[in-house]
N, C-alpha and C. Protein backbone atom coordinates (compact mmCIF):
# COMPACT_ATOMS: atom_id res chain seq x y z
N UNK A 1 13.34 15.14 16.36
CA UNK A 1 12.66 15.14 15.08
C UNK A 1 11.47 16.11 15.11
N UNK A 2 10.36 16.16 16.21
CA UNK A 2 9.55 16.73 16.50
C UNK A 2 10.00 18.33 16.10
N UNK A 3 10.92 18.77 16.55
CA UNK A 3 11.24 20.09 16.87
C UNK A 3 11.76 20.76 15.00
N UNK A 4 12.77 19.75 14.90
CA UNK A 4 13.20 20.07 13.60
C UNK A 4 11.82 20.18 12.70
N UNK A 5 10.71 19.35 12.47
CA UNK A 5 10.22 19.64 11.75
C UNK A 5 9.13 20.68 11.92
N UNK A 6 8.33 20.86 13.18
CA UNK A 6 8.01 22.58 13.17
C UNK A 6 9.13 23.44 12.93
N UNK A 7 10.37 23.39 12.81
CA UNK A 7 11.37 24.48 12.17
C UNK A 7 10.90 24.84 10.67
N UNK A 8 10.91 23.29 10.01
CA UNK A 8 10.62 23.12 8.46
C UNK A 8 9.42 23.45 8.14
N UNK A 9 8.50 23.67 9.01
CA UNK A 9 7.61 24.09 8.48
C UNK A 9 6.61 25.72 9.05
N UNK A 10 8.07 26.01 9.99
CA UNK A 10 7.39 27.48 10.73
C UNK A 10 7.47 28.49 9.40
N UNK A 11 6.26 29.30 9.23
CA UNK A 11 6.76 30.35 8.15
C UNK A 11 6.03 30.24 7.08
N UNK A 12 6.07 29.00 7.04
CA UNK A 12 5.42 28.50 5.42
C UNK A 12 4.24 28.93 4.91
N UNK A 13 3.68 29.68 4.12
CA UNK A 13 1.97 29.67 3.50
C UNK A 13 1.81 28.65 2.57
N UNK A 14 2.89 28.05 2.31
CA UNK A 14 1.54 26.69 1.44
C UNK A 14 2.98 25.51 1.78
N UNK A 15 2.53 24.48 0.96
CA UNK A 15 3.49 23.11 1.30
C UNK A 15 4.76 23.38 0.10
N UNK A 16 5.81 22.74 0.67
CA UNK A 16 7.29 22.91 0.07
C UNK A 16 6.88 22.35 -1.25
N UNK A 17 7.99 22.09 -1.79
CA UNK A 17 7.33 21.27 -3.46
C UNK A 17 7.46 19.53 -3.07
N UNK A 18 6.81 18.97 -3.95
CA UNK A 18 6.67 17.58 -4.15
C UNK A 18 8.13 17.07 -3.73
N UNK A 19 8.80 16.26 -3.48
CA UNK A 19 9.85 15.31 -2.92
C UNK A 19 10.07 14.41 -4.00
N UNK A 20 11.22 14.36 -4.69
CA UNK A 20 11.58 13.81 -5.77
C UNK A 20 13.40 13.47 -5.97
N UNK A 21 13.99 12.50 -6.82
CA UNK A 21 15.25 12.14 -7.19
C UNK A 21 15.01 12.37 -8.57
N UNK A 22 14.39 13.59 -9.50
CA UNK A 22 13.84 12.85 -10.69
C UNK A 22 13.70 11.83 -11.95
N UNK A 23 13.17 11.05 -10.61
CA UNK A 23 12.11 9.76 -10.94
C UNK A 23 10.86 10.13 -10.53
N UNK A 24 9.91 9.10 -10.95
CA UNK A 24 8.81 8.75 -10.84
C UNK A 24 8.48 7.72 -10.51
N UNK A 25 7.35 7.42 -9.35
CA UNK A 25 6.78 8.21 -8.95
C UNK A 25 7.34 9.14 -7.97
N UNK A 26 6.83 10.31 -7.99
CA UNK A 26 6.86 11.54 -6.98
C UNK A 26 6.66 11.13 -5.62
N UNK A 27 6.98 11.76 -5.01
CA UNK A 27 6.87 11.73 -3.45
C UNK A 27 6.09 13.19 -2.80
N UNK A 28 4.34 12.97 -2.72
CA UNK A 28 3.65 13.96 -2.91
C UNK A 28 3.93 15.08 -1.56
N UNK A 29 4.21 16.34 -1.43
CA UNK A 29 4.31 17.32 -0.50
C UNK A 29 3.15 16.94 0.57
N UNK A 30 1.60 16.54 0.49
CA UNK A 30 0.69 16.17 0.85
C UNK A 30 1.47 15.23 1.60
N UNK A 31 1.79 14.05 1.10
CA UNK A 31 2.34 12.78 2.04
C UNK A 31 3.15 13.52 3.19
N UNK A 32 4.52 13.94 2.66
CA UNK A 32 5.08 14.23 3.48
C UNK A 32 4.78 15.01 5.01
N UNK A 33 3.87 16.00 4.21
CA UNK A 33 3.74 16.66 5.71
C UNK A 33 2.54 16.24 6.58
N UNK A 34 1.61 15.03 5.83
CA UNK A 34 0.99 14.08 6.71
C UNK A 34 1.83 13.31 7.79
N UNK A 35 3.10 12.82 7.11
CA UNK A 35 3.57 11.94 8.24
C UNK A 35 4.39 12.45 8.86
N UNK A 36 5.08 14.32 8.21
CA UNK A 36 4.58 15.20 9.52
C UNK A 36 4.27 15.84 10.53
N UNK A 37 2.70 15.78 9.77
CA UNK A 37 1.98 16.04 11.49
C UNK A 37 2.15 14.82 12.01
N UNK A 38 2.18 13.50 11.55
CA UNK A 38 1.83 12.47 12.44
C UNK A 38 2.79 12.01 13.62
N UNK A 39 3.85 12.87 13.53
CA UNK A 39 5.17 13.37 14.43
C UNK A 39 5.23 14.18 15.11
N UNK A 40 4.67 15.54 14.69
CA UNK A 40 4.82 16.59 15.16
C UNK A 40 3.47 17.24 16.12
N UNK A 41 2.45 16.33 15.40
CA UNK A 41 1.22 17.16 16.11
C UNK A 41 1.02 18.33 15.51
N UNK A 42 1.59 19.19 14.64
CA UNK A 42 1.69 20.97 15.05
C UNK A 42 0.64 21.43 13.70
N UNK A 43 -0.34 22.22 14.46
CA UNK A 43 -1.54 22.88 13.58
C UNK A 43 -1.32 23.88 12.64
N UNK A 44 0.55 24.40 12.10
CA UNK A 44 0.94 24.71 11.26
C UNK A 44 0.64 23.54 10.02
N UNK A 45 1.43 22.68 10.49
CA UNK A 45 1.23 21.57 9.38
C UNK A 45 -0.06 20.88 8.97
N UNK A 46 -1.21 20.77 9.50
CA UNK A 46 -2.29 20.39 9.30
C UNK A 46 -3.26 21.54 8.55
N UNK A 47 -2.88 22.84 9.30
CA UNK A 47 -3.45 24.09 8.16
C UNK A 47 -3.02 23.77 6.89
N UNK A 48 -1.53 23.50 6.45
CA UNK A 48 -0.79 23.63 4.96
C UNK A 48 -1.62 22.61 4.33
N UNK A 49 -1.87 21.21 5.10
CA UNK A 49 -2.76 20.35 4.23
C UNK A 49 -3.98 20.34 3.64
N UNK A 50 -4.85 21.87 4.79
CA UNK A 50 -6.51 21.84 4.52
C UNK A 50 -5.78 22.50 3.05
N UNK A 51 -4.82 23.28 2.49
CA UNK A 51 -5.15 23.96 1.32
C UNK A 51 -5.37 23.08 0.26
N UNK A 52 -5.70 23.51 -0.79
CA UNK A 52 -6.22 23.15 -1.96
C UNK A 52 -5.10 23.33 -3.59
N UNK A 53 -4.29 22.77 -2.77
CA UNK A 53 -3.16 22.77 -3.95
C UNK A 53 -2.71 21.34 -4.69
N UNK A 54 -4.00 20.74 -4.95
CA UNK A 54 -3.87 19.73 -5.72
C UNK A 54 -3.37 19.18 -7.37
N UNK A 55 -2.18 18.77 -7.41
CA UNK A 55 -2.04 18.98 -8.89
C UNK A 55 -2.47 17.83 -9.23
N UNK A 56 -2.56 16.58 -8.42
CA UNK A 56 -2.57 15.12 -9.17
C UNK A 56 -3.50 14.03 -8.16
N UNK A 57 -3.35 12.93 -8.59
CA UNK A 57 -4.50 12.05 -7.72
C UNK A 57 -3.23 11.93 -6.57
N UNK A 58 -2.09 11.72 -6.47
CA UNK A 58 -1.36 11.91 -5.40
C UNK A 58 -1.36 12.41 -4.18
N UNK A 59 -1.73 13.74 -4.61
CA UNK A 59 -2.31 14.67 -3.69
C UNK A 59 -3.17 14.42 -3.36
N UNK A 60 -4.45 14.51 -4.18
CA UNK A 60 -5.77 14.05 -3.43
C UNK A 60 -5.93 13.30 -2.59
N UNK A 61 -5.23 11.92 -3.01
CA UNK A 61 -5.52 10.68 -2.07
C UNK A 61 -4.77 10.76 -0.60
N UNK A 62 -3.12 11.67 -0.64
CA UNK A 62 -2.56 11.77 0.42
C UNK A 62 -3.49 12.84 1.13
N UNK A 63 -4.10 13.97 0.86
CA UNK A 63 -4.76 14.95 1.23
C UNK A 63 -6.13 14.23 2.18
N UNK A 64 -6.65 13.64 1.39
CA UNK A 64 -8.23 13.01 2.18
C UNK A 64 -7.53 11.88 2.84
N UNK A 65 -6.32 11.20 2.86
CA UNK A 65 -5.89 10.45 4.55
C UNK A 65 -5.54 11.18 5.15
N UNK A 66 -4.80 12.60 4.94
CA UNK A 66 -4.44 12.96 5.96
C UNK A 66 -5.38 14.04 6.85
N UNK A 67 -6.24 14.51 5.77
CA UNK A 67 -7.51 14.99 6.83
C UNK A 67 -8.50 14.18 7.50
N UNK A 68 -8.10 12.99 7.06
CA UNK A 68 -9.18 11.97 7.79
C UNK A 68 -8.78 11.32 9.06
N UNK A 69 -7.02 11.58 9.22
CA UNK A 69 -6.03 11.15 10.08
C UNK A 69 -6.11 12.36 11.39
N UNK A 70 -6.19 13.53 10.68
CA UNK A 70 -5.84 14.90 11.49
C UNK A 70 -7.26 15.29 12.84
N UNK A 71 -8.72 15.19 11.70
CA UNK A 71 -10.14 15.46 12.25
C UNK A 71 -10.67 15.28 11.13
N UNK A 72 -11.36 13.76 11.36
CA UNK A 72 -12.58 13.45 10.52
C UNK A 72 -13.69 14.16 10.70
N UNK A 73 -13.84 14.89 11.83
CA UNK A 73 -15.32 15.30 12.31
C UNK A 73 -15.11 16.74 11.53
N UNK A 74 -14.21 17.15 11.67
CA UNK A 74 -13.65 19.23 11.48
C UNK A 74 -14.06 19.27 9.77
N UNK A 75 -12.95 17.47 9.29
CA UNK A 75 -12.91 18.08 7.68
C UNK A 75 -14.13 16.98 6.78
N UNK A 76 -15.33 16.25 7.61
CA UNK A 76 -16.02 15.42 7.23
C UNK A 76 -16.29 16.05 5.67
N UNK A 77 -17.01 17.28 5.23
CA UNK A 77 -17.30 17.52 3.89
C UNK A 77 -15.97 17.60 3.06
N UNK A 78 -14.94 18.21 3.40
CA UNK A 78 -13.76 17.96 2.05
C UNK A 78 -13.94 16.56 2.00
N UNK A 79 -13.64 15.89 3.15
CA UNK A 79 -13.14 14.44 2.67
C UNK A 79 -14.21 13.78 2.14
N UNK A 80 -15.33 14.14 2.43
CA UNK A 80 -16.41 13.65 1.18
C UNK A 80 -16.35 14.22 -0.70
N UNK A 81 -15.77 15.08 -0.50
CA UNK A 81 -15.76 15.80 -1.80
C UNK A 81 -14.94 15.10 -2.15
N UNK A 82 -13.35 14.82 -1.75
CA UNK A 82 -12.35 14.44 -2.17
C UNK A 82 -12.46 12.53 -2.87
N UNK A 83 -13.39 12.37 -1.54
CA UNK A 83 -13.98 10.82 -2.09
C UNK A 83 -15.03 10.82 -3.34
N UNK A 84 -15.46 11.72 -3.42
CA UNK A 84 -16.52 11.71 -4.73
C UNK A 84 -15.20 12.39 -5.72
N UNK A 85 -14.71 13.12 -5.76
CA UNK A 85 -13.66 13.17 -6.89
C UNK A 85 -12.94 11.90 -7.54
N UNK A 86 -12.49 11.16 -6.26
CA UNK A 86 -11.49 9.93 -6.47
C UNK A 86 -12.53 8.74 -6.98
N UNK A 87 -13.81 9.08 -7.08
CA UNK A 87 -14.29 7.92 -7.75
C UNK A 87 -14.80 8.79 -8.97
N UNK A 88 -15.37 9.68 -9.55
CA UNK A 88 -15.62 10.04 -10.64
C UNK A 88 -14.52 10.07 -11.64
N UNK A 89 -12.96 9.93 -11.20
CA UNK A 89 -11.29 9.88 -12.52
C UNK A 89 -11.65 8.33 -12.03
N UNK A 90 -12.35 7.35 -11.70
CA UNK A 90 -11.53 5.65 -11.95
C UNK A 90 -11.79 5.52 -13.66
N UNK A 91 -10.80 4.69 -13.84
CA UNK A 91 -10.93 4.07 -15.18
C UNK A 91 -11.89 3.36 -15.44
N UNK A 92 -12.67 2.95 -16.44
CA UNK A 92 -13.43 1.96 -17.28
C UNK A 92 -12.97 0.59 -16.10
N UNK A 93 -11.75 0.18 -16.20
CA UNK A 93 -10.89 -1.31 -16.14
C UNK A 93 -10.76 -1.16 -14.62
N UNK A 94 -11.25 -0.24 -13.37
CA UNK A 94 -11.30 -0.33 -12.30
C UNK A 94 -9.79 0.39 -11.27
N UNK A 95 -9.08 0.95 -12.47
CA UNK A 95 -7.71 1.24 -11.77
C UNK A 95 -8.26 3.15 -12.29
N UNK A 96 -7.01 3.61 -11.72
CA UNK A 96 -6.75 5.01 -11.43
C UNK A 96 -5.51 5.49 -12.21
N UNK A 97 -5.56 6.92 -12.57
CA UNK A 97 -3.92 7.12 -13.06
C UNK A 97 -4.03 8.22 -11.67
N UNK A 98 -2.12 8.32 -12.36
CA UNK A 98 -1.58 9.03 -11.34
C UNK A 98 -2.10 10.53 -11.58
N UNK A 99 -2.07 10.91 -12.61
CA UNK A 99 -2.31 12.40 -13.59
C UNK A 99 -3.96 12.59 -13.64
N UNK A 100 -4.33 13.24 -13.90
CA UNK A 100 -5.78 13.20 -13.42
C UNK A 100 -6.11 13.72 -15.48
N UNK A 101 -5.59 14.31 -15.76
CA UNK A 101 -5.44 14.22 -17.42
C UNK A 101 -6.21 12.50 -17.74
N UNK A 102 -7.28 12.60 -19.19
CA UNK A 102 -7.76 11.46 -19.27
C UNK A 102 -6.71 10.78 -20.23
N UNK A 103 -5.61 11.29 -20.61
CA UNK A 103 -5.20 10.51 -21.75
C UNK A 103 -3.42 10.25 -21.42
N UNK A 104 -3.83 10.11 -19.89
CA UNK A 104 -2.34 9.00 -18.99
C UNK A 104 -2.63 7.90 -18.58
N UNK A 105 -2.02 6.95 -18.74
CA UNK A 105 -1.90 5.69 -18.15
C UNK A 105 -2.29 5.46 -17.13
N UNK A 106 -2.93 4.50 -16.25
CA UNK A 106 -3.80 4.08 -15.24
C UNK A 106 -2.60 3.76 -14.56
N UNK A 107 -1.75 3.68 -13.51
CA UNK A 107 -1.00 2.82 -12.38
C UNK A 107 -1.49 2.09 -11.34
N UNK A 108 -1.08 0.56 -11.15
CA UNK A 108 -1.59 -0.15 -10.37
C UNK A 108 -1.56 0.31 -8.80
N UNK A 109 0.07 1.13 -8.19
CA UNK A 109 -0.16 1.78 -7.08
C UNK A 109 -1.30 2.55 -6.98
N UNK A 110 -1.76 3.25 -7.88
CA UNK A 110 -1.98 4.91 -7.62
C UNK A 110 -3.79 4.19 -7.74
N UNK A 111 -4.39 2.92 -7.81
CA UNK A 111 -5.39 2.39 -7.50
C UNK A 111 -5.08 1.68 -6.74
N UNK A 112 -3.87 1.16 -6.10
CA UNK A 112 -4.22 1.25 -4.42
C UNK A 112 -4.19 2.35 -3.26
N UNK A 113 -3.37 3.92 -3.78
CA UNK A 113 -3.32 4.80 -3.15
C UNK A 113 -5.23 5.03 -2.84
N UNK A 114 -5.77 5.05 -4.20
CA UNK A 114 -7.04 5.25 -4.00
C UNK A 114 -7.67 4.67 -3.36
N UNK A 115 -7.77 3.40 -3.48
CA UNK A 115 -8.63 2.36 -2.10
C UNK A 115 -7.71 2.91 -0.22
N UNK A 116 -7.12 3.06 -0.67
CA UNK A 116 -6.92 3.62 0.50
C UNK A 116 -7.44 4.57 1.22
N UNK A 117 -7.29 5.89 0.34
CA UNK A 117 -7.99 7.04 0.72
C UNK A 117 -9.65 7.04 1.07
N UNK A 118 -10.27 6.10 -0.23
CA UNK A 118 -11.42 5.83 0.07
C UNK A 118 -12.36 5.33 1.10
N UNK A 119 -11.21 4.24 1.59
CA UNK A 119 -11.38 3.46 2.78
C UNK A 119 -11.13 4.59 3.69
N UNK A 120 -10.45 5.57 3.92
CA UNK A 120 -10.07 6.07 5.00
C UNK A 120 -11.63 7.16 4.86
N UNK A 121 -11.91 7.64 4.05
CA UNK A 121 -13.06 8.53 3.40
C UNK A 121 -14.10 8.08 3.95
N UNK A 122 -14.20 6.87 4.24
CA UNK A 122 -15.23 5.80 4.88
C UNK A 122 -16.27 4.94 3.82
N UNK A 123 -16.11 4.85 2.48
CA UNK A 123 -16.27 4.41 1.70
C UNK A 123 -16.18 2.93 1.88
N UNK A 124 -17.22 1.99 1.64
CA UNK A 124 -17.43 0.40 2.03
C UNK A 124 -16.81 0.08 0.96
N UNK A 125 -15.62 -1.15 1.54
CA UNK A 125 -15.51 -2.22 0.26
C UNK A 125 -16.41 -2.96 -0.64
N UNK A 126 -17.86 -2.85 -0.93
CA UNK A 126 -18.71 -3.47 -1.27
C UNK A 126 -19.36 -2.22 -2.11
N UNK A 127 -18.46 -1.30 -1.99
CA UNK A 127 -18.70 0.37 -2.88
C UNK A 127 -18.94 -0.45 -4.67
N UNK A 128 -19.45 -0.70 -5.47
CA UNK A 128 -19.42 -1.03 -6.96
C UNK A 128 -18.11 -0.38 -7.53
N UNK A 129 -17.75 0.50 -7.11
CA UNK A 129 -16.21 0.85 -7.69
C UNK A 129 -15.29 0.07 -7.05
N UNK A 130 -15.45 0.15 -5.92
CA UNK A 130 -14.17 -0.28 -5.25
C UNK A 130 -14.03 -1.32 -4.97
N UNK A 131 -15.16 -2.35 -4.99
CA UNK A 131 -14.93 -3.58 -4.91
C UNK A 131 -14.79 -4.11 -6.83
N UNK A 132 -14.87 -3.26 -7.83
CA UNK A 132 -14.27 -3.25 -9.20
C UNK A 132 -12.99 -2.89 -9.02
N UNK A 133 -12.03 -1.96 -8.41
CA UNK A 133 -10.90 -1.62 -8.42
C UNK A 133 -10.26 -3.24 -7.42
N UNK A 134 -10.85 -3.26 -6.10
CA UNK A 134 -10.05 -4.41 -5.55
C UNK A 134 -9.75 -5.87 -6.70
N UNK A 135 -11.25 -6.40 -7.33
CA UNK A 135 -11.29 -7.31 -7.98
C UNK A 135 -9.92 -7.38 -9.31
N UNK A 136 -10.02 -6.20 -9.76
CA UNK A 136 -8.55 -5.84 -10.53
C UNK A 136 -7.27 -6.06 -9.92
N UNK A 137 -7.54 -5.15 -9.04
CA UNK A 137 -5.75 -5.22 -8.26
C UNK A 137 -5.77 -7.35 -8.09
N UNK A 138 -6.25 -7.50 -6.94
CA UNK A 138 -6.45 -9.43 -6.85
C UNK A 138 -5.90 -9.72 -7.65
N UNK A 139 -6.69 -9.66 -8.97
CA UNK A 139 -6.65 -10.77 -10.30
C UNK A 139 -4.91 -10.42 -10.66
N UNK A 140 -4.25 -8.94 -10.71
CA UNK A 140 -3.38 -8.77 -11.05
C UNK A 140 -2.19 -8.56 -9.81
N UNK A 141 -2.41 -9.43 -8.90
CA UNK A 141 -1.38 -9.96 -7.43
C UNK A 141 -0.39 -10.83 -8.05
N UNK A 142 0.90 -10.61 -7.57
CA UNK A 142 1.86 -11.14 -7.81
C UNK A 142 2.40 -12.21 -6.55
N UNK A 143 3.16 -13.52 -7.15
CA UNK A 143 3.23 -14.29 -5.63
C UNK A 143 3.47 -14.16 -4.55
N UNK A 144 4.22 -12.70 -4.76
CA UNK A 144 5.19 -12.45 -3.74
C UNK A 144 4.18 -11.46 -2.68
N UNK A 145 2.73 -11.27 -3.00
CA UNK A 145 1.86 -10.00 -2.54
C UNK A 145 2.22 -8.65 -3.34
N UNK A 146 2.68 -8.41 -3.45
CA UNK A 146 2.74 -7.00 -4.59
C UNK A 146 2.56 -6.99 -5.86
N UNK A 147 3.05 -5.70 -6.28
CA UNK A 147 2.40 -5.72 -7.69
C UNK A 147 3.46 -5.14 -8.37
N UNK A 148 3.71 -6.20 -9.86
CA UNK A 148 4.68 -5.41 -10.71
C UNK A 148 5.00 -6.00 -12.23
N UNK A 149 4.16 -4.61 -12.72
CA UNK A 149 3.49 -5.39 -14.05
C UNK A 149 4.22 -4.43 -15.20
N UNK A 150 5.00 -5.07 -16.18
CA UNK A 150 5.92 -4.39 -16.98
C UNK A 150 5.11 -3.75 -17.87
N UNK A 151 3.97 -3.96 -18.19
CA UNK A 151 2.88 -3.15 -18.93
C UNK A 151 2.70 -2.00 -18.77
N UNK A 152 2.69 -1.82 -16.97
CA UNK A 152 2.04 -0.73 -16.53
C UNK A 152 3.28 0.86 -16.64
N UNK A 153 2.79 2.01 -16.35
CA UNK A 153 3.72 3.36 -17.05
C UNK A 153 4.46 3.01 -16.25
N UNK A 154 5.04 2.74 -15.02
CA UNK A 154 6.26 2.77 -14.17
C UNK A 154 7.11 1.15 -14.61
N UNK A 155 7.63 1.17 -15.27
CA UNK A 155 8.16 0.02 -15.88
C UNK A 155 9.25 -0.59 -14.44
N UNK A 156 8.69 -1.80 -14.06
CA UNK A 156 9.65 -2.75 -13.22
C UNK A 156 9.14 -1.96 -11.62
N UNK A 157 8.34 -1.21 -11.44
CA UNK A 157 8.33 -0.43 -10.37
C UNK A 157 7.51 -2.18 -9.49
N UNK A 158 8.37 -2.06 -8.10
CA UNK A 158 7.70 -3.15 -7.81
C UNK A 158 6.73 -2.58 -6.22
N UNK A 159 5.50 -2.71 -6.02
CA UNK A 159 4.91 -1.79 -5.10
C UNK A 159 4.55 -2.99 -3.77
N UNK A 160 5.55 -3.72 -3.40
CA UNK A 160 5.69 -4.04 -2.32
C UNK A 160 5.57 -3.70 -1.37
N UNK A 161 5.88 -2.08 -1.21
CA UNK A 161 5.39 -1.27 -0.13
C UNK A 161 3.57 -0.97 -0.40
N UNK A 162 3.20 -1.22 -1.35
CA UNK A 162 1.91 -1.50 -1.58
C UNK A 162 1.07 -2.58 -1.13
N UNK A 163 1.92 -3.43 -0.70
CA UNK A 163 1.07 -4.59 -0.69
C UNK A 163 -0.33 -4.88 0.12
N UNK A 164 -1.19 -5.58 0.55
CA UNK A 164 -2.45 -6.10 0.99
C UNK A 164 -2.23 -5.23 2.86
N UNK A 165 -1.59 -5.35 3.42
CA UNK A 165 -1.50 -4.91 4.51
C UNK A 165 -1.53 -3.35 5.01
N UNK A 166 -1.34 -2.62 3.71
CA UNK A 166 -1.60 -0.93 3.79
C UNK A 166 -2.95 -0.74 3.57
N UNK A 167 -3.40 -1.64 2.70
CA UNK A 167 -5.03 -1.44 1.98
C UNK A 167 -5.54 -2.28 2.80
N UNK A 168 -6.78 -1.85 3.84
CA UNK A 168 -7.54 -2.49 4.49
C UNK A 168 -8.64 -2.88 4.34
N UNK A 169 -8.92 -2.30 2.94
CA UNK A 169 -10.16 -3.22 1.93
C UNK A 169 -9.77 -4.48 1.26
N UNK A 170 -8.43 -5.16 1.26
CA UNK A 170 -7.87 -5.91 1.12
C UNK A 170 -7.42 -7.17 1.82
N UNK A 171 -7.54 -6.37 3.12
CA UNK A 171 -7.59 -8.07 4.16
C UNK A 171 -8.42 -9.01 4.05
């Protein structure tokens, strides 16, 4: 696996496109080649991530874990920038959209992608945002631990792979 994917990524000047079946949600280029490096080790793939080819909070949030994953010390100011970005788009109601556009729908994942990143950013759960975003997500927990609210833009999307155990502002 190691080998194949420095293949996939020898050559490259920026990241492949987003990872998709088209559906939604996307599967951000950022993610992918976070987990990667987290295989590969190889400082091809960790260069493609310092770039700045952000189209969506997707990116962002996969971008500031995975520079926070790669060298917190190397990329300490992006990932501060990236954490002051991800809290200046929260919503009024404590959640996040996926689209960074003000006039898209908030998604319940894509405000836990954010507590994530944040947390990884080094951002305290006791942050006034983020302990407003956790208090939201909580109130809107499903029995099962996940979340899946027919209201929300991804209709029936159930984020089980979301659940309390990825978000460590959540334990």
């Amino acid at each position: 696996m190691t080998e194949y994917l420095k293949l996939y990524y020898k050559g490259r000047e920026k990241l492949p496109p987003d990872e998709t079946n088209g559906n939604t949600p996307l599967v951000s280029a950022y993610e992918v080649a976070w987990y990667s490096w987290r295989v590969a080790h190889d400082e091809r793939i960790a260069s493609l991530i310092e770039q700045d080819a952000i189209k969506n909070m997707v990116d962002l949030c996969y971008q500031t874990l995975a520079l926070a994953d790669i060298d917190r010390a190397k990329h300490a100011e992006k990932i501060r920038r990236n954490a002051e970005r991800i809290l200046s788009l929260q919503r009024p109601d404590g959640q996040w959209s996926m689209k960074f556009e003000a006039d898209q729908p908030e998604v319940e994942f894509q405000t836990g992608h954010a507590l994530w990143a944040l947390h990884a950013a080094g951002i305290p759960a006791d942050h006034p945002q983020v302990a407003k975003a956790i208090r939201y997500l909580l109130k809107r927990q499903q029995i099962f631990g996940g979340w899946m609210d027919p209201l929300q833009s991804f209709r029936k999307f159930s984020a089980r792979r979301f659940a309390r155990p990825r978000w460590p502002c959540l334990r």
